[in-house]
Protein backbone atom coordinates (compact mmCIF):
# COMPACT_ATOMS: atom_id res chain seq x y z
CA UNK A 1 105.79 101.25 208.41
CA UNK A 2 106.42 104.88 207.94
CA UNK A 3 103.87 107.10 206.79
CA UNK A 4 105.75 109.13 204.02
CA UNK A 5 104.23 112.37 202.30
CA UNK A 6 104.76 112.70 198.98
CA UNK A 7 104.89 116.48 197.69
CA UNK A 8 105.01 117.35 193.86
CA UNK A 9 106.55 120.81 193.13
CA UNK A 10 108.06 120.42 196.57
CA UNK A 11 111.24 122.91 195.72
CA UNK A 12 108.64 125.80 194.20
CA UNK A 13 107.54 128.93 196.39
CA UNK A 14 104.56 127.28 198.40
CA UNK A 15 105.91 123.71 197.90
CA UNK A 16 108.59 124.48 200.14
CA UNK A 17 106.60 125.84 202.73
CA UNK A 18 104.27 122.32 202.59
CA UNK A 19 107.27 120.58 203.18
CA UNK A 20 109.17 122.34 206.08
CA UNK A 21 104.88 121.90 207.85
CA UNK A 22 104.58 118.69 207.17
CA UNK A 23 108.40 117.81 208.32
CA UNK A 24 108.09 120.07 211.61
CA UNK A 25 104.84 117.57 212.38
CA UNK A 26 107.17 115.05 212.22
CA UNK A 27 106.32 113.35 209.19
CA UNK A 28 108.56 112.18 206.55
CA UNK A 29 108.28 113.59 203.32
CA UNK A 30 109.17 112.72 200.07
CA UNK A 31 109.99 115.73 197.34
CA UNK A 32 109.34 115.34 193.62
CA UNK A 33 110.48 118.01 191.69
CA UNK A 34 113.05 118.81 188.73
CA UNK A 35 114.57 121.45 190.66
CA UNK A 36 116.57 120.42 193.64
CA UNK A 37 115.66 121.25 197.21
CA UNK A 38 117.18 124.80 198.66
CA UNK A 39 117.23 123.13 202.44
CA UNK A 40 118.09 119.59 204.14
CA UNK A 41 116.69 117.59 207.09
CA UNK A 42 116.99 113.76 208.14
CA UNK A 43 113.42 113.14 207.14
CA UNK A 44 113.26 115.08 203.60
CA UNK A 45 114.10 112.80 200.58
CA UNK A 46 114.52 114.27 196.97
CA UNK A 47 113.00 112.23 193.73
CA UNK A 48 114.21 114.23 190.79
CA UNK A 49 111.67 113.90 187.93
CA UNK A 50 108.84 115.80 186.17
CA UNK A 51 104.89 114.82 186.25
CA UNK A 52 104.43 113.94 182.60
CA UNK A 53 107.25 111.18 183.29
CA UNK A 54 105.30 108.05 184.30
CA UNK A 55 107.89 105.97 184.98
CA UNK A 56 109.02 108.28 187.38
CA UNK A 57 105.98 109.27 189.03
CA UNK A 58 105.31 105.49 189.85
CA UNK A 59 108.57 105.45 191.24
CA UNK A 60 107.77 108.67 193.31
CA UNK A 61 104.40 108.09 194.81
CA UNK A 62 105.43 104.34 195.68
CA UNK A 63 104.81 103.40 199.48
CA UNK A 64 103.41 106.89 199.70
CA UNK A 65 100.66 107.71 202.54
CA UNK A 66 99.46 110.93 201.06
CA UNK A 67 100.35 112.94 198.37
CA UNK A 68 100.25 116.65 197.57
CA UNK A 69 99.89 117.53 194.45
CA UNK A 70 101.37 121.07 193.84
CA UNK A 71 103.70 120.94 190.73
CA UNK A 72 102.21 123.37 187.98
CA UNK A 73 103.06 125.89 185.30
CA UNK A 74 101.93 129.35 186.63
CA UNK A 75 100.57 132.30 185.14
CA UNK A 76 104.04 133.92 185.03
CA UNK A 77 105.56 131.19 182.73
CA UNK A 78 102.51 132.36 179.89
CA UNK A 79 103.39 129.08 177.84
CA UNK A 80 100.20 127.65 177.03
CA UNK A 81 101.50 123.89 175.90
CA UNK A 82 102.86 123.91 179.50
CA UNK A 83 99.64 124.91 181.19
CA UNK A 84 98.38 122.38 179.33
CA UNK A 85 100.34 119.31 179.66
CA UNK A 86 101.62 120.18 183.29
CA UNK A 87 98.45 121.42 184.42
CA UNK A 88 96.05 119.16 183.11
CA UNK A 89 97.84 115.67 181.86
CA UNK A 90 100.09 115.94 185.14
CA UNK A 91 97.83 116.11 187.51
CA UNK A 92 95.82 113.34 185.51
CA UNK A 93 98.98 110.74 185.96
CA UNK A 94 99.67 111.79 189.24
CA UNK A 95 96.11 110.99 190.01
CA UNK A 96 95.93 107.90 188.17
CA UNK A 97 99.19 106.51 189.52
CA UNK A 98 98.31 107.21 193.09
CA UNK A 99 95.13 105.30 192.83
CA UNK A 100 97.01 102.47 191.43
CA UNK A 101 99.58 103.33 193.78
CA UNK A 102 96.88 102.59 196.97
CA UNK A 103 97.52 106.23 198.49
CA UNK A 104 95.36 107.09 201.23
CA UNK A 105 94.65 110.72 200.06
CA UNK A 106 95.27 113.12 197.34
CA UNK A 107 95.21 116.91 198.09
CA UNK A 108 95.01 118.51 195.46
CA UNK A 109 96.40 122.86 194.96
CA UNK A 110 94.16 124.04 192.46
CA UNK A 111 93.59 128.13 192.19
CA UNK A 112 91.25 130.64 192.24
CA UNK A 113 91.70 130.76 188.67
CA UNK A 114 88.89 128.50 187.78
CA UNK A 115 86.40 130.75 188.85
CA UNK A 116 87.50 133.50 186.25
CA UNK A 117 85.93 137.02 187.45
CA UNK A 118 83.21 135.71 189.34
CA UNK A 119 79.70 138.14 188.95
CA UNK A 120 79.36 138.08 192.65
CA UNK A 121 81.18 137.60 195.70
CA UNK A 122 82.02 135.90 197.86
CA UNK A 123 82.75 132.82 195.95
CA UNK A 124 82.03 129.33 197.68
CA UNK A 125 82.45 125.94 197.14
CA UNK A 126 79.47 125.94 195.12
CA UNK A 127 80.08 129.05 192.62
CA UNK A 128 80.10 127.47 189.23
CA UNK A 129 83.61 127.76 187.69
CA UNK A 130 83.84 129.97 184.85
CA UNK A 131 88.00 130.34 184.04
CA UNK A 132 88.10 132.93 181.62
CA UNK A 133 91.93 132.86 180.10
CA UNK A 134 94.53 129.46 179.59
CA UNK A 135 95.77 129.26 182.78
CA UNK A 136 92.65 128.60 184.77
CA UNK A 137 91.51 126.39 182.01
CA UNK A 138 94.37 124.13 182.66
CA UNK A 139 94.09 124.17 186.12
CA UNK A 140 90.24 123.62 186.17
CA UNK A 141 90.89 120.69 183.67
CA UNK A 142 93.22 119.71 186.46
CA UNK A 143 90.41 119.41 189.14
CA UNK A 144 88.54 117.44 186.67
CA UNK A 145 91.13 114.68 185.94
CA UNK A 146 91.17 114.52 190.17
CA UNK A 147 87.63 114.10 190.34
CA UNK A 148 87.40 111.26 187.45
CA UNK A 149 90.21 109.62 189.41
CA UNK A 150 87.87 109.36 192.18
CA UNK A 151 84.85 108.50 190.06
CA UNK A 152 86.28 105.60 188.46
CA UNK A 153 88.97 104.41 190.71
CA UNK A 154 88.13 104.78 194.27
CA UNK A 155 91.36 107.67 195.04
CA UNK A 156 90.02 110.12 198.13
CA UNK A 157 90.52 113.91 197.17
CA UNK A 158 90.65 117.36 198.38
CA UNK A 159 90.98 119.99 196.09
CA UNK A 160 92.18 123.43 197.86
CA UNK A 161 91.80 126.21 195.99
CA UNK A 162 94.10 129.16 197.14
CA UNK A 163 93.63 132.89 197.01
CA UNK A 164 96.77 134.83 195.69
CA UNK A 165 99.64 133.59 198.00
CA UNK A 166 101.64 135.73 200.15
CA UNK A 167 104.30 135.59 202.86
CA UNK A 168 107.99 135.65 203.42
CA UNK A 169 110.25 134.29 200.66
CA UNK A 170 107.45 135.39 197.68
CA UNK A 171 108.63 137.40 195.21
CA UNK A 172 107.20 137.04 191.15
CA UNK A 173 105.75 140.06 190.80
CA UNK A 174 105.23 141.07 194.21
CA UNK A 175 108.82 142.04 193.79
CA UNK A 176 107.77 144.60 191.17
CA UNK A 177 105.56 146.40 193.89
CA UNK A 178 107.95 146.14 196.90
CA UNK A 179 110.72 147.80 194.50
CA UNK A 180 108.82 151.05 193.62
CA UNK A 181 107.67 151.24 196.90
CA UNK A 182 110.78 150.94 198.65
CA UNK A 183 112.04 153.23 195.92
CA UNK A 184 109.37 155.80 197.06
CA UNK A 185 107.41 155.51 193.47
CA UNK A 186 103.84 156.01 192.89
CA UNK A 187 101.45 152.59 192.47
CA UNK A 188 98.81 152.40 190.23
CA UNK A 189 95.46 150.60 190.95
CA UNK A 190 92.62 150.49 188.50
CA UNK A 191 89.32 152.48 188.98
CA UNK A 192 90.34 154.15 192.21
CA UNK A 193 91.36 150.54 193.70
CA UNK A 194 88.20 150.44 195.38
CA UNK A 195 87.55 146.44 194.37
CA UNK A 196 87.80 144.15 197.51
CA UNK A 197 90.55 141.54 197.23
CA UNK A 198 91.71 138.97 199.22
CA UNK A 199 94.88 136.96 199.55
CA UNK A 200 96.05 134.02 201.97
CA UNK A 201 99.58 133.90 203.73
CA UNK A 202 101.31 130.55 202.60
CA UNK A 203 101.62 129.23 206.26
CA UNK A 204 98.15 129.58 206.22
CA UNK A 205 97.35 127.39 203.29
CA UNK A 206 99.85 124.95 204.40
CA UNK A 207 97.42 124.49 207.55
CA UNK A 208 94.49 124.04 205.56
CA UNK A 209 96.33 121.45 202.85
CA UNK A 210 97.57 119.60 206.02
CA UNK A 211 94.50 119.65 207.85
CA UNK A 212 92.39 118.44 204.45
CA UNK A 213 94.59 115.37 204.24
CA UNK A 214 92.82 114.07 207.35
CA UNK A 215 89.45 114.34 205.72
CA UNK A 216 87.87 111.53 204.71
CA UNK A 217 85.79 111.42 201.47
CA UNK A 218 85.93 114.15 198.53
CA UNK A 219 86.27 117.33 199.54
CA UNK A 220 86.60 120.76 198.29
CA UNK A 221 87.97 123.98 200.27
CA UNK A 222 88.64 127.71 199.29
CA UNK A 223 91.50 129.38 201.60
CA UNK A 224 91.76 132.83 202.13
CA UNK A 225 92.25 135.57 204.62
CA UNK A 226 89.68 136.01 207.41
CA UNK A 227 90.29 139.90 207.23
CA UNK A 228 91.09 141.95 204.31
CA UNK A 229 89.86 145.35 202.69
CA UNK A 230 89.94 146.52 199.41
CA UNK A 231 92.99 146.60 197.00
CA UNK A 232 93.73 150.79 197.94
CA UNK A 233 94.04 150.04 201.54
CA UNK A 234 96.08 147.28 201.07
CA UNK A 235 98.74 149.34 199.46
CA UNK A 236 98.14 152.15 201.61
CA UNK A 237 99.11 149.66 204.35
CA UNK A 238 102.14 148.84 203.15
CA UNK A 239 103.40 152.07 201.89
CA UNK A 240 102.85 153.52 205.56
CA UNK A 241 104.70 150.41 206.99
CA UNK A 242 107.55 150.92 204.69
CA UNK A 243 107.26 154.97 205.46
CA UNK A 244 108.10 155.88 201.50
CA UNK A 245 106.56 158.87 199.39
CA UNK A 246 104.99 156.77 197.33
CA UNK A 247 101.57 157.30 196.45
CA UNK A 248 98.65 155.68 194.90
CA UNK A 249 97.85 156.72 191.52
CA UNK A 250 94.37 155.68 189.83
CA UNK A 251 94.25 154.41 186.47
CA UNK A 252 91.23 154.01 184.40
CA UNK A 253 90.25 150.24 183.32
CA UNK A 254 90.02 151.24 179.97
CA UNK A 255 92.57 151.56 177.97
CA UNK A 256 94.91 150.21 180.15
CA UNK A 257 93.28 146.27 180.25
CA UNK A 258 93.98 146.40 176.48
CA UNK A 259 97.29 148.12 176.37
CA UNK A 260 98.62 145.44 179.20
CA UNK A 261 96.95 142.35 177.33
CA UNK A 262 98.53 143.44 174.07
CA UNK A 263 102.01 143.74 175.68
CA UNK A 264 101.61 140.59 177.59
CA UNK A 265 101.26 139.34 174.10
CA UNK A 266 103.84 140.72 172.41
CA UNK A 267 106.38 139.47 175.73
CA UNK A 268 107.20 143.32 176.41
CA UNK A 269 105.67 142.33 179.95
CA UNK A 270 105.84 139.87 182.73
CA UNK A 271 101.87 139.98 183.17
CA UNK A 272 99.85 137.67 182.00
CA UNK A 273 95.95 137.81 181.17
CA UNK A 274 95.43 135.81 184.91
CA UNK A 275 97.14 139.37 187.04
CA UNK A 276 95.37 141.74 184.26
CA UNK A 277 92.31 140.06 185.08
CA UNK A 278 92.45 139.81 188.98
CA UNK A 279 94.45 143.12 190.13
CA UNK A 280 91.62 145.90 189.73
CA UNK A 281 88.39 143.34 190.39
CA UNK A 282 86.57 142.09 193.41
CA UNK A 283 87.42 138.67 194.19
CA UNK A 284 87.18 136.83 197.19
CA UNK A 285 86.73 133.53 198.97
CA UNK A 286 83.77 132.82 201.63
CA UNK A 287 85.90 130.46 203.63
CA UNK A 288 83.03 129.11 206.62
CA UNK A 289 83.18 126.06 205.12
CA UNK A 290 86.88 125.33 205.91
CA UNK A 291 86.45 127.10 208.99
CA UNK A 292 83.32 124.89 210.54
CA UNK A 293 85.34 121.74 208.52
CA UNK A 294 88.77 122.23 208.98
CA UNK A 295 88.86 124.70 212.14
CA UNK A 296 90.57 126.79 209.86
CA UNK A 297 91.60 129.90 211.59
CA UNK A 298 93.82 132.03 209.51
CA UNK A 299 96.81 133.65 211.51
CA UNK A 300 97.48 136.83 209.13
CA UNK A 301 94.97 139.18 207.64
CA UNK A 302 95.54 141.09 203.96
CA UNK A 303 98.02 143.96 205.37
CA UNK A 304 100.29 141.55 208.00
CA UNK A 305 100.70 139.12 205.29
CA UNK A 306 101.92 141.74 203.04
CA UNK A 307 103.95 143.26 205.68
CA UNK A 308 105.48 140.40 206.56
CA UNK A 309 106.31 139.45 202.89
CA UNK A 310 107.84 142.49 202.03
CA UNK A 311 109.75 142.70 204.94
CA UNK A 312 111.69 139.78 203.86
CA UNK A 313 112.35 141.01 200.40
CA UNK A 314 114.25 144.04 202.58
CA UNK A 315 116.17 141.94 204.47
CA UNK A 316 117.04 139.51 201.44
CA UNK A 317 116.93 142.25 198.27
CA UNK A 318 120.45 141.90 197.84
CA UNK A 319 121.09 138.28 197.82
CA UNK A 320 118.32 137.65 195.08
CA UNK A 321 119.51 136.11 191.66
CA UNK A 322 117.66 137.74 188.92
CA UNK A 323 116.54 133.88 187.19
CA UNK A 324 115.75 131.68 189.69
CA UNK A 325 113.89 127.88 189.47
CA UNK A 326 111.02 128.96 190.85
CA UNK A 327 108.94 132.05 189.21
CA UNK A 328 107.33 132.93 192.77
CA UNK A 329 110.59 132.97 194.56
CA UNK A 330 112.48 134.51 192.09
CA UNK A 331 112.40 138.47 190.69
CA UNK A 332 110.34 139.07 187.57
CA UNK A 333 111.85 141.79 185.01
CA UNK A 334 110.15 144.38 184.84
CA UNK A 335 110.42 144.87 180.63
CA UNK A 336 107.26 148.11 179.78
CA UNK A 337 106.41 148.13 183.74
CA UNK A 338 109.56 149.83 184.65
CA UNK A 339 107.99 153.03 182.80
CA UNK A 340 104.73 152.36 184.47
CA UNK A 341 105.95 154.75 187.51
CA UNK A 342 107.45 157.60 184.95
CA UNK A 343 103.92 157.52 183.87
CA UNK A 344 102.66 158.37 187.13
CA UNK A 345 104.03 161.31 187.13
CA UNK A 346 101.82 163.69 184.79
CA UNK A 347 98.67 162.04 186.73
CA UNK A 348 97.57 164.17 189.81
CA UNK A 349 97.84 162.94 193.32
């Protein structure tokens, strides 16, 4: 019998990624998506179909080993029925039809979301969740529908919950920051950018998702980098690596959470309230527990992950299409931001 890997969301950013691991370890994996796969190989098969189709995930996780759950609505997409429904009663049929199904193990991508803006750091497996916009909600409402699926039917779990993902072939609105800077335009950060933040290279969590399918019994694992600094010296990194004039400009919190939020609103800007909320806080993951569990040993701190994603977007910058499937390997436009850097300007370096 062949063990076959099913993988929901398998044609997004990191659900790509997943698949080319798990395929490279030699297993055969199964793709659900509605968007078709940008790469081949002899052990990859495409189901085309949505989550909230139940037909068609019974169809999809049939004679499945393992599945891994990734298909969601991100922040970027700021439709609230969709978090919703995708997020939440998505996850709840995968969950249910893979129990019924007989699957070995679920796994679960989840996101740091659920914790909101935690009061301390670091955050661990047992920091209460708190989400505090739509998007964690949904995704939080997500983790519960796994763990009543393993309450009332039987179905092993692992929820992984990611910081921000990085790494070669990410864009969203990391493509925002890689154009000014490559453009040589001033970045702002809020209140001095001195807030600690932590991100985690998408090979990375592919490891740890991989590696949590072997567990057996419920589990729960945050995934971050091992080493990473605070949000100014990230940028600083990068804008050395890149060797531009830009320069880091410090914005005050207030009024510019507001301002954003109200913009975000009115769809004059690709942020949502998730990035408003995350971008000038302290946020990050206490990962021992995948570490001692796992033997999770994360290849690429903050600043080589961020190196090594934008220097993709310079060697691919010219073949990007503006729309793409996927919102995190696609560009975002850049609608109010694009005057963000004009602004700049009158504040003092």
């Amino acid at each position: 019998m062949v063990n076959i890997a099913l993988v929901t969301g398998g044609s997004g950013y990191f659900g790509e990624v997943l698949c080319k691991q798990l395929l490279a370890r030699g297993i055969h994996v199964r793709m659900f998506d509605l968007n078709f796969p940008g790469f081949s190989h002899p052990n990859l098969e495409f189901f085309r179909g949505t989550i909230l189709d139940r037909d068609a995930v019974k169809q999809a996780v049939s004679g499945v080993t393992k599945v891994f759950h990734n298909a969601a609505q991100n922040p970027l997409a700021k439709d609230l029925d969709l978090f919703w429904s995708v997020n939440k009663d998505g996850t709840q049929i995968i969950a249910e039809e893979s129990a019924a199904a007989g699957v070995e193990k679920l796994i679960y991508t989840s996101s740091t979301a659920v914790y909101g803006t935690p009061k301390l750091n670091p955050i661990t497996e047992n920091t209460k969740p708190n989400p505090a916009e739509d998007y964690g909600r949904a995704k939080l409402a997500g983790e519960n529908a796994c763990k009543n699926a393993a309450k009332y039917y039987g179905l092993d779990i692992a929820i992984v919950r990611p910081r921000t993902i990085l790494g070669h072939g990410r864009l969203g609105t990391a493509h925002i920051l890689f154009d000014w800077i490559q453009r040589g335009l001033d970045i702002p950060v809020l209140a001095g950018g001195n807030n600690r933040y932590q991100f985690v290279h998408a090979d990375d969590l592919a490891w740890a998702c991989i590696a949590a399918s072997g567990v057996k019994g419920f589990t729960e694992y945050n995934i971050g980098a091992a080493e990473f600094g605070t949000m100014r010296e990230l940028l600083q990194a990068l804008i050395d690596h890149a060797g531009t004039q830009s320069r880091i400009k410090s914005i005050p919190m207030w009024p510019t959470i507001p301002i954003a939020n109200l913009a975000s609103k009115l769809g004059l800007s690709p942020l949502g309230p998730f990035h408003l909320l995350a971008y000038g806080r302290s946020t990050y993951f206490d990962i021992s527990k995948a570490q001692k569990e796992l033997g999770y040993a994360p290849r690429y701190s903050n600043s080589e992950m961020i190196i090594d994603t934008y220097n993709w977007y310079q060697a691919n910058k010219l073949c990007l299409s503006e729309v793409g499937a996927s919102h995190h390997k696609s560009p975002v436009r850049k609608q109010i931001l694009a005057l963000i850097p004009h602004a700049l300007r009158i504040i003092p370096g």
